[in-house]
PDB file of N, CA and C in Angstrom:
ATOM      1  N   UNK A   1      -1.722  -2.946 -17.662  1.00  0.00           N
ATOM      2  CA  UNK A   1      -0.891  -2.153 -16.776  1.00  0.00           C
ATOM      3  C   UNK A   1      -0.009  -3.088 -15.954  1.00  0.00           C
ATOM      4  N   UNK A   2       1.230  -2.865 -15.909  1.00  0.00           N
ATOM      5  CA  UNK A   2       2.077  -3.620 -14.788  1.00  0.00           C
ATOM      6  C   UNK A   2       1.863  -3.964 -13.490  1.00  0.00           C
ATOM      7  N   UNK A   3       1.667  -4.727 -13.026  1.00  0.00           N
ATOM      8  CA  UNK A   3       1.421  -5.285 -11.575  1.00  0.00           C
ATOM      9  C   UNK A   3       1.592  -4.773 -10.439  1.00  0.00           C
ATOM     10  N   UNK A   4       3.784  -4.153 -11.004  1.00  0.00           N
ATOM     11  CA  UNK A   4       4.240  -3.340  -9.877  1.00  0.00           C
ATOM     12  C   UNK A   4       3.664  -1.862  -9.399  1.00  0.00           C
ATOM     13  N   UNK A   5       2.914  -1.493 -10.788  1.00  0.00           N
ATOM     14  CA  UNK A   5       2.755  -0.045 -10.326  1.00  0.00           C
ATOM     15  C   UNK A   5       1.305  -0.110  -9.745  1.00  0.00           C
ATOM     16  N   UNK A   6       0.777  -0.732  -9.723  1.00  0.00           N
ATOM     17  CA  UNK A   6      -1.060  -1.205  -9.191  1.00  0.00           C
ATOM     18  C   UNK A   6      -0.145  -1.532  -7.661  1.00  0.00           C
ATOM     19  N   UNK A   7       0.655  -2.258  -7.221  1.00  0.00           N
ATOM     20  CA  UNK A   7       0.881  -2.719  -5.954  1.00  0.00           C
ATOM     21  C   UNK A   7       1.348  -1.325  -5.094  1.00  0.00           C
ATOM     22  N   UNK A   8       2.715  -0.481  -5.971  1.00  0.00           N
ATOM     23  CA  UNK A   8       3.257   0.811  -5.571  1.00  0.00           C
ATOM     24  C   UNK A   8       2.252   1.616  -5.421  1.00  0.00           C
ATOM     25  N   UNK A   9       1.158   2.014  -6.316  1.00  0.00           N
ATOM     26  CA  UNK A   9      -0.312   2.652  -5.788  1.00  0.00           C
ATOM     27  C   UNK A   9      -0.816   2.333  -4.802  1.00  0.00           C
ATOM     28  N   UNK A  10      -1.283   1.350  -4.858  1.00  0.00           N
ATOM     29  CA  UNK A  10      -1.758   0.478  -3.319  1.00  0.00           C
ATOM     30  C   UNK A  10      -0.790   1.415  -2.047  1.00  0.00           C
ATOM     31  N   UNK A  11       0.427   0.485  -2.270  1.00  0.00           N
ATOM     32  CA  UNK A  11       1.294   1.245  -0.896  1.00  0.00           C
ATOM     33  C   UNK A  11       0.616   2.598  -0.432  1.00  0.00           C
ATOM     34  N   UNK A  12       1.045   3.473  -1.588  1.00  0.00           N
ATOM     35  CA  UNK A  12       1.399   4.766  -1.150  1.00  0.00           C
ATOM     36  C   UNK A  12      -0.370   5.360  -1.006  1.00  0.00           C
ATOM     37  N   UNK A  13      -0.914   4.856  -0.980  1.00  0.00           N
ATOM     38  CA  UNK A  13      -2.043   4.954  -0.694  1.00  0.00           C
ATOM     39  C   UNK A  13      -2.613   4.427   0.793  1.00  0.00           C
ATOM     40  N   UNK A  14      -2.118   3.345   1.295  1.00  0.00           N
ATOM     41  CA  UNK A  14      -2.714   3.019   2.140  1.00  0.00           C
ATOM     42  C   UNK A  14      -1.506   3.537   3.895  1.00  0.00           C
ATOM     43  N   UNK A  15      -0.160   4.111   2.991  1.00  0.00           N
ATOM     44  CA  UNK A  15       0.777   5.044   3.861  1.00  0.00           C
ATOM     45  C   UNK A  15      -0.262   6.510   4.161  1.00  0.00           C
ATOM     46  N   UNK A  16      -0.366   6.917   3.580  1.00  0.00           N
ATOM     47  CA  UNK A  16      -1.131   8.286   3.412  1.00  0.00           C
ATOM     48  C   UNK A  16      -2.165   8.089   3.571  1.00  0.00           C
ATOM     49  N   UNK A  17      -2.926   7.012   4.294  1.00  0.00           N
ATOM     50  CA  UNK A  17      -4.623   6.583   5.062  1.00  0.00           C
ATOM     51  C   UNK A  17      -4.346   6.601   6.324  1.00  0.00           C
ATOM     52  N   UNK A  18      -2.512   5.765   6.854  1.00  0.00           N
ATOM     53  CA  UNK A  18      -1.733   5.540   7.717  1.00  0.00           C
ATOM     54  C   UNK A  18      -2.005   7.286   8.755  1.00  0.00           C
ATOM     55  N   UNK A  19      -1.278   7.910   7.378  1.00  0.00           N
ATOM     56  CA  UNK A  19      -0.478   9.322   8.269  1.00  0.00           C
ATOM     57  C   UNK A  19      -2.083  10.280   8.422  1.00  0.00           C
ATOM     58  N   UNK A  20      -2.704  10.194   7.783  1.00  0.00           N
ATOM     59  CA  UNK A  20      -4.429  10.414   7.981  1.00  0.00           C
ATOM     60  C   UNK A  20      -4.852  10.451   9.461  1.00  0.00           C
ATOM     61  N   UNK A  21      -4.812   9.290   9.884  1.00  0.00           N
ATOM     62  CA  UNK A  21      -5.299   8.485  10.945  1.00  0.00           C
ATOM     63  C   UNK A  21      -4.362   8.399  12.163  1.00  0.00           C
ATOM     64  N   UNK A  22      -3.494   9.523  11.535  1.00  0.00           N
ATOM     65  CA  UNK A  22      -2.388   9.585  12.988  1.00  0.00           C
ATOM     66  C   UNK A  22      -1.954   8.103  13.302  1.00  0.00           C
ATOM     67  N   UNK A  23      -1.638   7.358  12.808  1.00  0.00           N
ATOM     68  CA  UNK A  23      -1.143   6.164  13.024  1.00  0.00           C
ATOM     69  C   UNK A  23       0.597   5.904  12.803  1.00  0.00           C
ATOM     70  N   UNK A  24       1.426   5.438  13.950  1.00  0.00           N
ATOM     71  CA  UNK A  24       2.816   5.570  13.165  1.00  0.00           C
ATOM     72  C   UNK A  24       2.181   4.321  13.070  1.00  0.00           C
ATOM     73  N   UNK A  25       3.680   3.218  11.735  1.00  0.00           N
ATOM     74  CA  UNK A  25       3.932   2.029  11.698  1.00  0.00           C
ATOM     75  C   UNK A  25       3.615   1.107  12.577  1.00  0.00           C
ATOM     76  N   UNK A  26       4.099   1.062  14.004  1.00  0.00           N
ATOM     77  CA  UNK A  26       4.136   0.318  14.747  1.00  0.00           C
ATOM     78  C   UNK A  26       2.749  -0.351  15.436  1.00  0.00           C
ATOM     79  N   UNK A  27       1.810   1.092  16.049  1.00  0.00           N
ATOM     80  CA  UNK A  27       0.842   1.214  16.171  1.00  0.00           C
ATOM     81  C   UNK A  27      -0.346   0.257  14.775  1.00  0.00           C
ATOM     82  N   UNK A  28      -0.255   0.888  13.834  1.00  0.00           N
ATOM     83  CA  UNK A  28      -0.711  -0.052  12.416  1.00  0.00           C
ATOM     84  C   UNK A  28      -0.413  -1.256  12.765  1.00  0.00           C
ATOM     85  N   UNK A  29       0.612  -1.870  12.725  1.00  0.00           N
ATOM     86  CA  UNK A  29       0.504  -3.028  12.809  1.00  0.00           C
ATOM     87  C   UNK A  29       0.290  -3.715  14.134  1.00  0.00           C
ATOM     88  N   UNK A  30       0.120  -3.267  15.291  1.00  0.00           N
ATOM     89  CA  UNK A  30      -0.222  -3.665  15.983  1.00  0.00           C
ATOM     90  C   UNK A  30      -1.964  -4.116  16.083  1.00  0.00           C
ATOM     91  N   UNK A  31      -2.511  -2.838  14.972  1.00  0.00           N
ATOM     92  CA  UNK A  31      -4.177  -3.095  14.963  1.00  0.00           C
ATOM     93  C   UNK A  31      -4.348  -4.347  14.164  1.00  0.00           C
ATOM     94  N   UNK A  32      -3.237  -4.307  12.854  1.00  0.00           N
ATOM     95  CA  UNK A  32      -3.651  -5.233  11.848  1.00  0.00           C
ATOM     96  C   UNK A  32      -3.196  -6.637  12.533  1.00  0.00           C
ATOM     97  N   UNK A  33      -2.322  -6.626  13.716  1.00  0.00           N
ATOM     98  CA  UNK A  33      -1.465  -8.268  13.698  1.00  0.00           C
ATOM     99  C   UNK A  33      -0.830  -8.468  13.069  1.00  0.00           C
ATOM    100  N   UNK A  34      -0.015  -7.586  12.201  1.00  0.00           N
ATOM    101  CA  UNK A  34       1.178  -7.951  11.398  1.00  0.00           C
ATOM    102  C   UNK A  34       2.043  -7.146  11.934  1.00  0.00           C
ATOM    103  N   UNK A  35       3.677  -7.506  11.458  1.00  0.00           N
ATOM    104  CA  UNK A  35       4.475  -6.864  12.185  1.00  0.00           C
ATOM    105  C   UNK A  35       4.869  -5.607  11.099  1.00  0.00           C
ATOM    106  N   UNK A  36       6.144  -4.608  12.073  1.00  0.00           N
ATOM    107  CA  UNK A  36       5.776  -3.677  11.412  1.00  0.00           C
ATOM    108  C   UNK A  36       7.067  -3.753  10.339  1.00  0.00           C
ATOM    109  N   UNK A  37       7.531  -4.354   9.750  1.00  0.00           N
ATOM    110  CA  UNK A  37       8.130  -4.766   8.776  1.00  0.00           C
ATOM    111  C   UNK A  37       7.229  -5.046   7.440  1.00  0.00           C
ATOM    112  N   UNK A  38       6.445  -5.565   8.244  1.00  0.00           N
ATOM    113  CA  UNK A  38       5.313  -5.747   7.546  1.00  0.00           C
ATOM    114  C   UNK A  38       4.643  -4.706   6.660  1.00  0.00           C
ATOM    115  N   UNK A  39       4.314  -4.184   7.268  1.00  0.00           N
ATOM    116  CA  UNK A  39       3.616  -2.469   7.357  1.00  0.00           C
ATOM    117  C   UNK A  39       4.594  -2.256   6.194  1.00  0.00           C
ATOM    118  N   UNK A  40       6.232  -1.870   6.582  1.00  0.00           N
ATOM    119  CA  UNK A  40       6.840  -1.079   5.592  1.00  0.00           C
ATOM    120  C   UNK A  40       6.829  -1.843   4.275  1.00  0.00           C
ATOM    121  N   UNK A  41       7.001  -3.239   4.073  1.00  0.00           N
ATOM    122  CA  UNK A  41       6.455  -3.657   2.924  1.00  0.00           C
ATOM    123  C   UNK A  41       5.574  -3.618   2.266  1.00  0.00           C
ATOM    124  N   UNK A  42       4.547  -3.706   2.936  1.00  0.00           N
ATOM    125  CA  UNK A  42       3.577  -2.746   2.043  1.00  0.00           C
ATOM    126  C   UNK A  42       3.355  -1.926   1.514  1.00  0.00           C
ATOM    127  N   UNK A  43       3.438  -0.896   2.290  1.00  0.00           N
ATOM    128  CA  UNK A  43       4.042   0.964   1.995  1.00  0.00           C
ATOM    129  C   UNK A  43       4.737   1.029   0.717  1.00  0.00           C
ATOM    130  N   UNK A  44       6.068   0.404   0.777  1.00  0.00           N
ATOM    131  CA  UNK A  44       6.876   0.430  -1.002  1.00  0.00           C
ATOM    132  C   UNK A  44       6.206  -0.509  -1.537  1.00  0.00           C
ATOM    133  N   UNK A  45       5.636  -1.126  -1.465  1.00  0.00           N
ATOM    134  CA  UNK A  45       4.648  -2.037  -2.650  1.00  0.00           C
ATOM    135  C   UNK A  45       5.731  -2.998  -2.938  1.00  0.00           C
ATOM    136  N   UNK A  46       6.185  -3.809  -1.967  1.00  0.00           N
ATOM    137  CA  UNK A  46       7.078  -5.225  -2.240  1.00  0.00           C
ATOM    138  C   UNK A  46       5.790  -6.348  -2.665  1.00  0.00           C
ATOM    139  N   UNK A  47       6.020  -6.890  -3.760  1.00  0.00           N
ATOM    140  CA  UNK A  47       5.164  -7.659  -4.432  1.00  0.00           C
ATOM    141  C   UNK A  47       5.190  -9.124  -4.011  1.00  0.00           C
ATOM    142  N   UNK A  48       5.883  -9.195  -2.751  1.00  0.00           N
ATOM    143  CA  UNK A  48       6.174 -10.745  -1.860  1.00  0.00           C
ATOM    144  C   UNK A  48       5.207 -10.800  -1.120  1.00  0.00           C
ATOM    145  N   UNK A  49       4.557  -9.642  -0.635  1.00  0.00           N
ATOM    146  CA  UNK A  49       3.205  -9.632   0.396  1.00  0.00           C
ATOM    147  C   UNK A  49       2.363 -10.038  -0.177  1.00  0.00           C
ATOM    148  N   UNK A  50       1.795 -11.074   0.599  1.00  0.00           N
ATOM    149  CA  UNK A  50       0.555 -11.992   0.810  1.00  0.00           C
ATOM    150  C   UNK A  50      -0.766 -11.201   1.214  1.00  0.00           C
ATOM    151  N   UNK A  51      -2.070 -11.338   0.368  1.00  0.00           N
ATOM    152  CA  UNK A  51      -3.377 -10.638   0.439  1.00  0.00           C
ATOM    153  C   UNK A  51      -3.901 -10.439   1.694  1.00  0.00           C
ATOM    154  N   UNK A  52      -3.632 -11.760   2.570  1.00  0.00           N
ATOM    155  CA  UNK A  52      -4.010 -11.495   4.023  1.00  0.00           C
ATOM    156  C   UNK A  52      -3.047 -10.566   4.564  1.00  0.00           C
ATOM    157  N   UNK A  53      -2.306 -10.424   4.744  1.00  0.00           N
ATOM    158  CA  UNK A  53      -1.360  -9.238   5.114  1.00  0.00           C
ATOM    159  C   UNK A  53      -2.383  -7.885   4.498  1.00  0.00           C
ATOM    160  N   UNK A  54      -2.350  -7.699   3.426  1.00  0.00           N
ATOM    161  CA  UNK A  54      -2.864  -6.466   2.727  1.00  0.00           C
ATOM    162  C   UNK A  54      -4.465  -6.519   3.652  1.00  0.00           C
ATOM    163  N   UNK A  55      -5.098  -7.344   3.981  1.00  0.00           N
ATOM    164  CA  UNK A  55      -6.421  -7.360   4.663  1.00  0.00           C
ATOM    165  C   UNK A  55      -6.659  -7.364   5.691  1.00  0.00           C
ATOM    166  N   UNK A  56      -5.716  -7.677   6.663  1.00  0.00           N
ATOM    167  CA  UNK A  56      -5.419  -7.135   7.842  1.00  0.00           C
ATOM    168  C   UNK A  56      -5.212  -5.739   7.774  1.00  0.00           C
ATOM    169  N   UNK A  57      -4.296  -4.846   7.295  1.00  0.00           N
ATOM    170  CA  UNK A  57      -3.885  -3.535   7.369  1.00  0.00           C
ATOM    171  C   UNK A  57      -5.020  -2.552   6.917  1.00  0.00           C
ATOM    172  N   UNK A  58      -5.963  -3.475   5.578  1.00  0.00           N
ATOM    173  CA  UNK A  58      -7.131  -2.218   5.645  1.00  0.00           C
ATOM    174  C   UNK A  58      -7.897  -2.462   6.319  1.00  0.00           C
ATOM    175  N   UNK A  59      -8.383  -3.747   7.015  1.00  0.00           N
ATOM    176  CA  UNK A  59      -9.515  -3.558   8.160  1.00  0.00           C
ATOM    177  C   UNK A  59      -8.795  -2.889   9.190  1.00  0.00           C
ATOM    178  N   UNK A  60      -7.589  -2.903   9.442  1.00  0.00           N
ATOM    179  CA  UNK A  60      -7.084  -1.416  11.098  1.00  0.00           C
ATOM    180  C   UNK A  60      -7.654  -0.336  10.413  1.00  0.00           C
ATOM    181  N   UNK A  61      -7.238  -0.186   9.322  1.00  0.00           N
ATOM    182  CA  UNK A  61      -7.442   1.236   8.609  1.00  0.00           C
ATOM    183  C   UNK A  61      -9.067   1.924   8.435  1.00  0.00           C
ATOM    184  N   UNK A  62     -10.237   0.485   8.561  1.00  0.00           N
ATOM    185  CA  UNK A  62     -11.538   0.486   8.194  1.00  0.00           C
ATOM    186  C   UNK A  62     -11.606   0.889   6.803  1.00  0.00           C
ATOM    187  N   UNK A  63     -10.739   0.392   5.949  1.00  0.00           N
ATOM    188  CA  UNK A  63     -10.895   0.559   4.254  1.00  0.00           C
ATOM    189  C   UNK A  63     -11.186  -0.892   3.795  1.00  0.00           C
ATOM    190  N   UNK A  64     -11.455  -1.094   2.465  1.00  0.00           N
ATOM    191  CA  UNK A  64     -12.057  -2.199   2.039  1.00  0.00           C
ATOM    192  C   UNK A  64     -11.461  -1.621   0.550  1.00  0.00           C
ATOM    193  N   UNK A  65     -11.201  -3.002  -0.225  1.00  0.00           N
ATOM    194  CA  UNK A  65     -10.726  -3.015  -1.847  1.00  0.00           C
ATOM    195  C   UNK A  65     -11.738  -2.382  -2.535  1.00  0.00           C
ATOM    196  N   UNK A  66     -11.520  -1.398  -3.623  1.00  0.00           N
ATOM    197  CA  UNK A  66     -12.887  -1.763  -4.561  1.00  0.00           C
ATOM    198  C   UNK A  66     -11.618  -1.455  -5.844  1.00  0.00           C
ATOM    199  N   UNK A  67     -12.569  -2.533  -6.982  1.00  0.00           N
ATOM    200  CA  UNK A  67     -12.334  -2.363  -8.291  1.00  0.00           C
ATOM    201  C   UNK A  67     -12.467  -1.464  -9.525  1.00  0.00           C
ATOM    202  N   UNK A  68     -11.360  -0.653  -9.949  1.00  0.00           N
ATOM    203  CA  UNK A  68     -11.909   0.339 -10.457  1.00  0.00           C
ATOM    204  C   UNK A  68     -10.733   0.195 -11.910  1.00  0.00           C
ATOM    205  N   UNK A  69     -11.220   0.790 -13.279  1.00  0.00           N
ATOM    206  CA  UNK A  69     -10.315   0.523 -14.592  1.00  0.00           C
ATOM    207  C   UNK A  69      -8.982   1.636 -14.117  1.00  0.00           C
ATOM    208  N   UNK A  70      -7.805   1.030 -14.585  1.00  0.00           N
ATOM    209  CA  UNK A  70      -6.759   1.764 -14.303  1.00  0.00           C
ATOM    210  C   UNK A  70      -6.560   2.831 -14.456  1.00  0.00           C
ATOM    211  N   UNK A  71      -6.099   4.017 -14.329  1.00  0.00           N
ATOM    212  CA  UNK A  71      -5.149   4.973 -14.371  1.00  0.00           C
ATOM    213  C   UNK A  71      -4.336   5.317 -15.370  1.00  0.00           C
ATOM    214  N   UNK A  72      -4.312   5.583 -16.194  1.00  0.00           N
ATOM    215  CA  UNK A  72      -2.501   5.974 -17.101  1.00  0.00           C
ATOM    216  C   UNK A  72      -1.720   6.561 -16.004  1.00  0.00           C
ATOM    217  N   UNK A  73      -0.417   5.574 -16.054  1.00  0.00           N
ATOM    218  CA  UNK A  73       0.960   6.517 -14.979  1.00  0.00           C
ATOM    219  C   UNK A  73       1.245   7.350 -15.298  1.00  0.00           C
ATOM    220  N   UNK A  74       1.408   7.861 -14.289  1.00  0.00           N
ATOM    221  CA  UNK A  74       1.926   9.753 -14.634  1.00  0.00           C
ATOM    222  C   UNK A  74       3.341   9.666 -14.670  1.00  0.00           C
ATOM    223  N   UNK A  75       3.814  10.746 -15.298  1.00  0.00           N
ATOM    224  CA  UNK A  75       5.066  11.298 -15.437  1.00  0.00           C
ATOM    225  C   UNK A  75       6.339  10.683 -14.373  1.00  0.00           C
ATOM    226  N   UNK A  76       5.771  11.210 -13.148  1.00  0.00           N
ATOM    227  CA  UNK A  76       6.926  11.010 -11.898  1.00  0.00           C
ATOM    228  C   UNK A  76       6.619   9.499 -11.867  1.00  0.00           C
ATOM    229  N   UNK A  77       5.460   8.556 -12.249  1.00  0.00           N
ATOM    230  CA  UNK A  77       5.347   7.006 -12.094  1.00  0.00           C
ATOM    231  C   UNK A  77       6.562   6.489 -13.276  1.00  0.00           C
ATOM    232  N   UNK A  78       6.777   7.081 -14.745  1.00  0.00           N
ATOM    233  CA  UNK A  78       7.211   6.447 -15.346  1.00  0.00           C
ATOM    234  C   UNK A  78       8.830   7.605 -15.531  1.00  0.00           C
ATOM    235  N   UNK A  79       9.158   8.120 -14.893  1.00  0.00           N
ATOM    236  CA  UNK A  79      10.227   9.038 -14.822  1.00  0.00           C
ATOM    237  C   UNK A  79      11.709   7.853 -15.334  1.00  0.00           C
ATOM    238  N   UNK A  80      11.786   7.200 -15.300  1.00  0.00           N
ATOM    239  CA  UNK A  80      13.080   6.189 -14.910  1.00  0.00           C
ATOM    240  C   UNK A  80      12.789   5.133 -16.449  1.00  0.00           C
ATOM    241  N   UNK A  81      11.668   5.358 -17.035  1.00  0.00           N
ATOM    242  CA  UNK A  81      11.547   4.420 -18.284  1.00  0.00           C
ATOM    243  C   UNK A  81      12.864   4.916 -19.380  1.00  0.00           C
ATOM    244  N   UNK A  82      13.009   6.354 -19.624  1.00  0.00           N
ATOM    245  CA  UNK A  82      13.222   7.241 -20.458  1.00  0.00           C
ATOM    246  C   UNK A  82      14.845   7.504 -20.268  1.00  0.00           C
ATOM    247  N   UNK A  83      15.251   6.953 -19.057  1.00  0.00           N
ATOM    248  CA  UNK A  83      16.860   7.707 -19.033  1.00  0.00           C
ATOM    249  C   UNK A  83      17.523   6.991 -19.714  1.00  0.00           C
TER     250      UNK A  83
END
């Protein structure tokens, strides 16, 4: 599976733990110590972010990694292969 779409999962996953937890951006990164630029890089799954960054944001969040076999992308993941 591609890298980018494991990282874009990530994001939009840990945005929607974000909006969960009543947390805006700013606030988030203020728990994690990263800035909130930061934050939004993560969120779109920019693949320049560094693991400590990503480990800061789930300990604010109180989430932790786990390893699990991939997914097949869905439809709206691979929408843009096909045009």
């Amino acid at each position: 599976m591609d890298y980018s779409l494991i990282i874009s999962r990530l994001g939009e996953q840990l945005r929607t733990r974000r909006l969960h937890r009543g947390l805006t951006q700013v606030r988030l990164a203020e728990l994690a110590g990263i800035t909130r630029q930061k934050v939004i890089a993560i969120e779109k799954g920019d693949p320049t972010v560094g693991m400590t960054a990503y480990a800061r944001m789930l300990g604010a969040l109180d989430c932790e990694f786990a390893l699990m076999t991939a997914a097949m992308p869905t439809l709206d993941e691979i929408q843009g292969v096909f045009d």
